[in-house]
PDB file of N, CA and C in Angstrom:
ATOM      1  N   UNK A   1      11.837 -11.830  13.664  1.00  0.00           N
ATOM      2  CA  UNK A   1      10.476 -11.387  13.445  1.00  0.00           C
ATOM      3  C   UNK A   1      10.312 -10.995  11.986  1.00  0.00           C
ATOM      4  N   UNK A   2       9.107 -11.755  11.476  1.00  0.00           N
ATOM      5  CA  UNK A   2       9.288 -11.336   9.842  1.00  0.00           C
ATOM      6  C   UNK A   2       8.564  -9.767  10.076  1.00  0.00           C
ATOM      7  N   UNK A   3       8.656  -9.468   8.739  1.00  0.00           N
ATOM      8  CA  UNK A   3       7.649  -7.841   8.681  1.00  0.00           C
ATOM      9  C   UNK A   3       6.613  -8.772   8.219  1.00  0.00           C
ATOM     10  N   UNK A   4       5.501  -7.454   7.998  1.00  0.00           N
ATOM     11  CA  UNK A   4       4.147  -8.167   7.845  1.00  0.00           C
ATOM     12  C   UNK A   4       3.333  -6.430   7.031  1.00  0.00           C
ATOM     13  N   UNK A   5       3.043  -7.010   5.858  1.00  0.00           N
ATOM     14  CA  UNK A   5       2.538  -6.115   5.068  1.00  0.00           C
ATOM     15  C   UNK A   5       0.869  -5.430   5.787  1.00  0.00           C
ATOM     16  N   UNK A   6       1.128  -4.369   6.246  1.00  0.00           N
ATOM     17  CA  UNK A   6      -0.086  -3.492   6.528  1.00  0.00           C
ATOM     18  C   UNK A   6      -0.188  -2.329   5.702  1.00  0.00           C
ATOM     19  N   UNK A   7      -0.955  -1.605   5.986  1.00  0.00           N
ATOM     20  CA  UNK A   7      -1.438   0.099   5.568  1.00  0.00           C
ATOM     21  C   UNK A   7      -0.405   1.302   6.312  1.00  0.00           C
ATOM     22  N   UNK A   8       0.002   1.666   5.661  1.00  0.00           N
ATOM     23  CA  UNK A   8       0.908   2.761   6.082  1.00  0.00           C
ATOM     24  C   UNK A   8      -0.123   3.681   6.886  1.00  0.00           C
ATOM     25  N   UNK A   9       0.214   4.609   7.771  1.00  0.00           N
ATOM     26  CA  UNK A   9      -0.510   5.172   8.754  1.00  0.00           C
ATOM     27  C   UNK A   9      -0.158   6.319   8.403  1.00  0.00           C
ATOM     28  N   UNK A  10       1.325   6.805   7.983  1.00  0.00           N
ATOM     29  CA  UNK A  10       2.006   8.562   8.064  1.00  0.00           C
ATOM     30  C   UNK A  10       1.855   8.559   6.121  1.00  0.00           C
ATOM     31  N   UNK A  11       2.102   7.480   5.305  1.00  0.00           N
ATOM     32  CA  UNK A  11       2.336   8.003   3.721  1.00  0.00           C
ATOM     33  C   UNK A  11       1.179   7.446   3.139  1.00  0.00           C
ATOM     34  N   UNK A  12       0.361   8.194   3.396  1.00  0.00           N
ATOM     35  CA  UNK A  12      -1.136   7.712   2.913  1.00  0.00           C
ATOM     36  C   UNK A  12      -1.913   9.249   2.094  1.00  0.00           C
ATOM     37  N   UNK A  13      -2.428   8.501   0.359  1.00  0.00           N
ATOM     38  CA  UNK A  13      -3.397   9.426   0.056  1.00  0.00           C
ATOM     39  C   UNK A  13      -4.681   9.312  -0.119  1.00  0.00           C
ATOM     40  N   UNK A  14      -5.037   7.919  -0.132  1.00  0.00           N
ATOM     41  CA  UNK A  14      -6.370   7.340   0.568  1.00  0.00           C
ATOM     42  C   UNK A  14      -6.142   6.407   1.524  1.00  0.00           C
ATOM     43  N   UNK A  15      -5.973   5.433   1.260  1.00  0.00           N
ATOM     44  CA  UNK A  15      -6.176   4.193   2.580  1.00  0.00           C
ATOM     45  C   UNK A  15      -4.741   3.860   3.392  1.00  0.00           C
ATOM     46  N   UNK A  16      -3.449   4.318   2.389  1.00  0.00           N
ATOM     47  CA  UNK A  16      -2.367   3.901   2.785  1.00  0.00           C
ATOM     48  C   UNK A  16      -1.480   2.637   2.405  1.00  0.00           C
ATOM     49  N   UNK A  17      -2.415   2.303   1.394  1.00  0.00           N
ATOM     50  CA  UNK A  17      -2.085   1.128   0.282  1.00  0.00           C
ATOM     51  C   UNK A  17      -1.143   1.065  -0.307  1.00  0.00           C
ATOM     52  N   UNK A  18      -0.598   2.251  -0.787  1.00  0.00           N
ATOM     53  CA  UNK A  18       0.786   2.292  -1.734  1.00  0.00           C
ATOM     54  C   UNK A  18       1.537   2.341  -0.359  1.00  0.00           C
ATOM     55  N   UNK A  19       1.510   3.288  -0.142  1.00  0.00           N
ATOM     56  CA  UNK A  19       2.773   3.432   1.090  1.00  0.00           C
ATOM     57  C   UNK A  19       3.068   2.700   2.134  1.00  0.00           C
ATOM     58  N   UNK A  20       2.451   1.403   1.924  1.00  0.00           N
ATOM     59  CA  UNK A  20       2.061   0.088   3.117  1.00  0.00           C
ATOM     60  C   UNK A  20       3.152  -0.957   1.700  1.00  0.00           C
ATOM     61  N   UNK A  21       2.393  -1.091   0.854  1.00  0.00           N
ATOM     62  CA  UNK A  21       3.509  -1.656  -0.331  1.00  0.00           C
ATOM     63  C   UNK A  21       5.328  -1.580   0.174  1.00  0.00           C
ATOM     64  N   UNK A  22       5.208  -0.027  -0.221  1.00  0.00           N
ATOM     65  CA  UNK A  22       6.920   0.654  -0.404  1.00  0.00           C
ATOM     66  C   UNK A  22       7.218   0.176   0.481  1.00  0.00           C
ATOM     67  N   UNK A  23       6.927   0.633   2.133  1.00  0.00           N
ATOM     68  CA  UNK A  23       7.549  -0.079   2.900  1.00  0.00           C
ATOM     69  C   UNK A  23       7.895  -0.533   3.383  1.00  0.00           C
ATOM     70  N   UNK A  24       7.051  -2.097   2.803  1.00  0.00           N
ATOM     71  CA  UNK A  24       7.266  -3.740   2.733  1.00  0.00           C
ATOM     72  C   UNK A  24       8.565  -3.499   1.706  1.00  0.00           C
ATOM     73  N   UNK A  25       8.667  -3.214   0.306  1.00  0.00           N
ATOM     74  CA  UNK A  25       9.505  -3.825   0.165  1.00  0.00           C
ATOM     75  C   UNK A  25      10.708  -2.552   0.034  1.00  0.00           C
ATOM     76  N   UNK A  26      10.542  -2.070   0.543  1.00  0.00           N
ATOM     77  CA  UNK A  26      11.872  -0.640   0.876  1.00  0.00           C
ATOM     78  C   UNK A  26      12.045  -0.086  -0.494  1.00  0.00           C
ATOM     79  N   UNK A  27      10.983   0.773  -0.941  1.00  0.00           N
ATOM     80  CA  UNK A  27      10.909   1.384  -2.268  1.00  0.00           C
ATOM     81  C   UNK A  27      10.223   2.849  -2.220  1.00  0.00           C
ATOM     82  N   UNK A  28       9.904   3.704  -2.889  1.00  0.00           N
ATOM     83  CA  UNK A  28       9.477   4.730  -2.861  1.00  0.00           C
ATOM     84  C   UNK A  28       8.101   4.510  -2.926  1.00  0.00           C
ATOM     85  N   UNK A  29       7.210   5.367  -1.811  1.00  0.00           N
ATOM     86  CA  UNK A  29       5.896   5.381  -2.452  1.00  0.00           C
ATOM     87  C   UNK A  29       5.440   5.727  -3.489  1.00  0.00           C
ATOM     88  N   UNK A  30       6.099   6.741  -4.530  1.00  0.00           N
ATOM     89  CA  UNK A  30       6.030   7.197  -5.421  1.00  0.00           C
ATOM     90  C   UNK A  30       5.952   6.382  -6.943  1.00  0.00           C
ATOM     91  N   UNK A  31       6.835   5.303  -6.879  1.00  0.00           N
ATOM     92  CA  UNK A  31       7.107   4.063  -7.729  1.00  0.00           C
ATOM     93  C   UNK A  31       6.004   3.373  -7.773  1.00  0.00           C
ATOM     94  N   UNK A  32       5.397   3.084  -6.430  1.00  0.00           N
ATOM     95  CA  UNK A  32       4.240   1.885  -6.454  1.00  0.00           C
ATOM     96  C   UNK A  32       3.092   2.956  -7.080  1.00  0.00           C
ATOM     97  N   UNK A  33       3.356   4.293  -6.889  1.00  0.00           N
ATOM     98  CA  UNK A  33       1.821   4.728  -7.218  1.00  0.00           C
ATOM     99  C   UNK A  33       2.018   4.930  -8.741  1.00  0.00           C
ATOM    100  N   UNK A  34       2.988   5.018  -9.333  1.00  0.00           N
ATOM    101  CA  UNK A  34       2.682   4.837 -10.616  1.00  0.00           C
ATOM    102  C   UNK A  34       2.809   3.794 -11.288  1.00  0.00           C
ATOM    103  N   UNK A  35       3.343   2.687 -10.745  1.00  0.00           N
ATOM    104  CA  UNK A  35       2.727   1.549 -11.269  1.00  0.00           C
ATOM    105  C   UNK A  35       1.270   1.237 -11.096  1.00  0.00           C
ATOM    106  N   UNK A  36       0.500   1.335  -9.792  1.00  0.00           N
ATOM    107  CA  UNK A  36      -0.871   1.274 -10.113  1.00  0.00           C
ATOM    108  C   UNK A  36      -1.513   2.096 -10.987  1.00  0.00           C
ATOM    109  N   UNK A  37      -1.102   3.232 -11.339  1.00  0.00           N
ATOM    110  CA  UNK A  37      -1.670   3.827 -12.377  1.00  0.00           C
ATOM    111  C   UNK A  37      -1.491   3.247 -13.980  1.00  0.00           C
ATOM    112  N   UNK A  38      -0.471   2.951 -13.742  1.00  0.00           N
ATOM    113  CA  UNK A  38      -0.287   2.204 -15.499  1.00  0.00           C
ATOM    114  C   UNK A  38      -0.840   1.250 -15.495  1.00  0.00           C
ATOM    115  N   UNK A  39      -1.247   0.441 -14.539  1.00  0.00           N
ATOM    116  CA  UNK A  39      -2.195  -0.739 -14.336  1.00  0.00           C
ATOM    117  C   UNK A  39      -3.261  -0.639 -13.786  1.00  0.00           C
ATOM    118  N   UNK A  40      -3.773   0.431 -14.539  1.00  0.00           N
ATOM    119  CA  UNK A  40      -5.259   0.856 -13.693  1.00  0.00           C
ATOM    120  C   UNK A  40      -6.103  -0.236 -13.832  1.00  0.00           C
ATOM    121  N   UNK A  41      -6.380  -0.930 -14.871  1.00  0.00           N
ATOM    122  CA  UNK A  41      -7.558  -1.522 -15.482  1.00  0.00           C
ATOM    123  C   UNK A  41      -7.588  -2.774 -14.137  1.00  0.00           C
ATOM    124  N   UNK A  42      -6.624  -3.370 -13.595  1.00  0.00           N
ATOM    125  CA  UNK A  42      -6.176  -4.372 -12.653  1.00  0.00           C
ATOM    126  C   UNK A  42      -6.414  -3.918 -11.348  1.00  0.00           C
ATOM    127  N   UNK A  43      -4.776  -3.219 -11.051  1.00  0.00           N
ATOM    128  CA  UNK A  43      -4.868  -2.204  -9.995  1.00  0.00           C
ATOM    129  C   UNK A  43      -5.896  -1.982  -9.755  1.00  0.00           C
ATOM    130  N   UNK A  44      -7.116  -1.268  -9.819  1.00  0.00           N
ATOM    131  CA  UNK A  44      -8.309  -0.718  -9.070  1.00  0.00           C
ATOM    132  C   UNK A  44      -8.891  -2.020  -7.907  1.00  0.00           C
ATOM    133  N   UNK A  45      -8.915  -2.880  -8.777  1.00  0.00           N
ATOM    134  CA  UNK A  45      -9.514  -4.566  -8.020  1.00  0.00           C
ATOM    135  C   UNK A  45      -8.301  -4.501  -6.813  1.00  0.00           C
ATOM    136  N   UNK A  46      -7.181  -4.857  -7.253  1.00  0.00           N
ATOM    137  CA  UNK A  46      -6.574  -5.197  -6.333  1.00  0.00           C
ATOM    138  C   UNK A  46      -6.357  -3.943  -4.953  1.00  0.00           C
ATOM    139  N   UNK A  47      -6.588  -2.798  -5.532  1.00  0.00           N
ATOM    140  CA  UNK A  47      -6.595  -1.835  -4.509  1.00  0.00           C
ATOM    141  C   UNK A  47      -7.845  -1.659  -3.229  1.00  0.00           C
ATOM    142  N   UNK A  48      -8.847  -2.258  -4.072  1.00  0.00           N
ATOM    143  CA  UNK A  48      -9.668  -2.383  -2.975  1.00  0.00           C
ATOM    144  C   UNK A  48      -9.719  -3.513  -2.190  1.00  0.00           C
ATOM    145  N   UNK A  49      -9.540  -5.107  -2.753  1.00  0.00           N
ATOM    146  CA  UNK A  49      -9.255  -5.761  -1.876  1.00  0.00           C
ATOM    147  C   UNK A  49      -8.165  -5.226  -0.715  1.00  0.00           C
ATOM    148  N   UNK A  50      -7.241  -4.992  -0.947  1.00  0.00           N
ATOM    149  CA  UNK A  50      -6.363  -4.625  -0.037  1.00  0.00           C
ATOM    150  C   UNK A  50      -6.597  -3.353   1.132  1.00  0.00           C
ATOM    151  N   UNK A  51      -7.094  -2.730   0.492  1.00  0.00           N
ATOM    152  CA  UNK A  51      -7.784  -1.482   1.941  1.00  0.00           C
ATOM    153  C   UNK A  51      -8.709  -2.629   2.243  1.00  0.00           C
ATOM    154  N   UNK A  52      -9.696  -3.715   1.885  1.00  0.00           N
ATOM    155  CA  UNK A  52     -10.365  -4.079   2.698  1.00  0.00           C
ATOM    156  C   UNK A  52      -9.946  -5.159   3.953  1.00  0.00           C
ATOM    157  N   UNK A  53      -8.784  -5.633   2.852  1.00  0.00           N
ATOM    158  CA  UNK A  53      -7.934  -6.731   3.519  1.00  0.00           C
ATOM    159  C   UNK A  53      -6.812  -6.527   5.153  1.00  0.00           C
ATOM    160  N   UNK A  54      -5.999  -5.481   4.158  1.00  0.00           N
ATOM    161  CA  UNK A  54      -4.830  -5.164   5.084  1.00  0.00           C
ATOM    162  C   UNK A  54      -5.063  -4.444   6.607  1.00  0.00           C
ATOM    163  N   UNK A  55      -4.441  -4.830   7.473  1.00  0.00           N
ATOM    164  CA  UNK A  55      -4.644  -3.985   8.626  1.00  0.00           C
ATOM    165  C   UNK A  55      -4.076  -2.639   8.521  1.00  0.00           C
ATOM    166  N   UNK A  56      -4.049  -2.087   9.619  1.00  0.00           N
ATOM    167  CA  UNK A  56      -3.550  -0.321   9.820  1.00  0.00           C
ATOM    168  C   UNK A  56      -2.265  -1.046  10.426  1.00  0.00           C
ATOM    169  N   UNK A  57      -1.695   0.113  10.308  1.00  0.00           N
ATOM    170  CA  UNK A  57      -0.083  -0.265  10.815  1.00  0.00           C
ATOM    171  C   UNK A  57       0.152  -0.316  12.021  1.00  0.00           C
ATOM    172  N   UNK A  58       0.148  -0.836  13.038  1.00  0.00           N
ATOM    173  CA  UNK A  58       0.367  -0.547  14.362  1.00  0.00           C
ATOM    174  C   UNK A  58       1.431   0.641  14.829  1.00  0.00           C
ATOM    175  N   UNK A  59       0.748   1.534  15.900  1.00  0.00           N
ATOM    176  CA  UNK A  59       1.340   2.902  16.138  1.00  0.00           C
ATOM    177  C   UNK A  59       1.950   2.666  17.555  1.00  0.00           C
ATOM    178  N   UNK A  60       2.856   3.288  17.406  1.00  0.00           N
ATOM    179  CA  UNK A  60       3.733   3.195  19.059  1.00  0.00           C
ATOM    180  C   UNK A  60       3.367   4.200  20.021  1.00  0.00           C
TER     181      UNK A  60
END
């Protein structure tokens, strides 16, 4: 079963975007959020496609 990039549900400080990132690729949420910040001018676009895009994480 592959993984499948969603929205983090528990490491979320708006939509769950970074923390849906990290742990796709097994990294700190902390890392991805400051890379979107150094890439704000970009990052912002791509952050909203993706809350609009990505699903919620499925909860057990």
């Amino acid at each position: 079963m592959s993984q499948k990039l969603t929205k983090s549900s528990t490491d979320k400080a708006l939509f769950g975007i970074c923390g849906g990132i990290a742990h796709f690729f097994g990294i700190s949420p902390f890392i991805v959020r400051i890379i979107f910040i150094f890439t704000a001018s970009a990052s912002v676009w791509v952050y909203i496609i993706l809350a609009w895009a990505l699903e919620d994480e499925p909860t057990l």
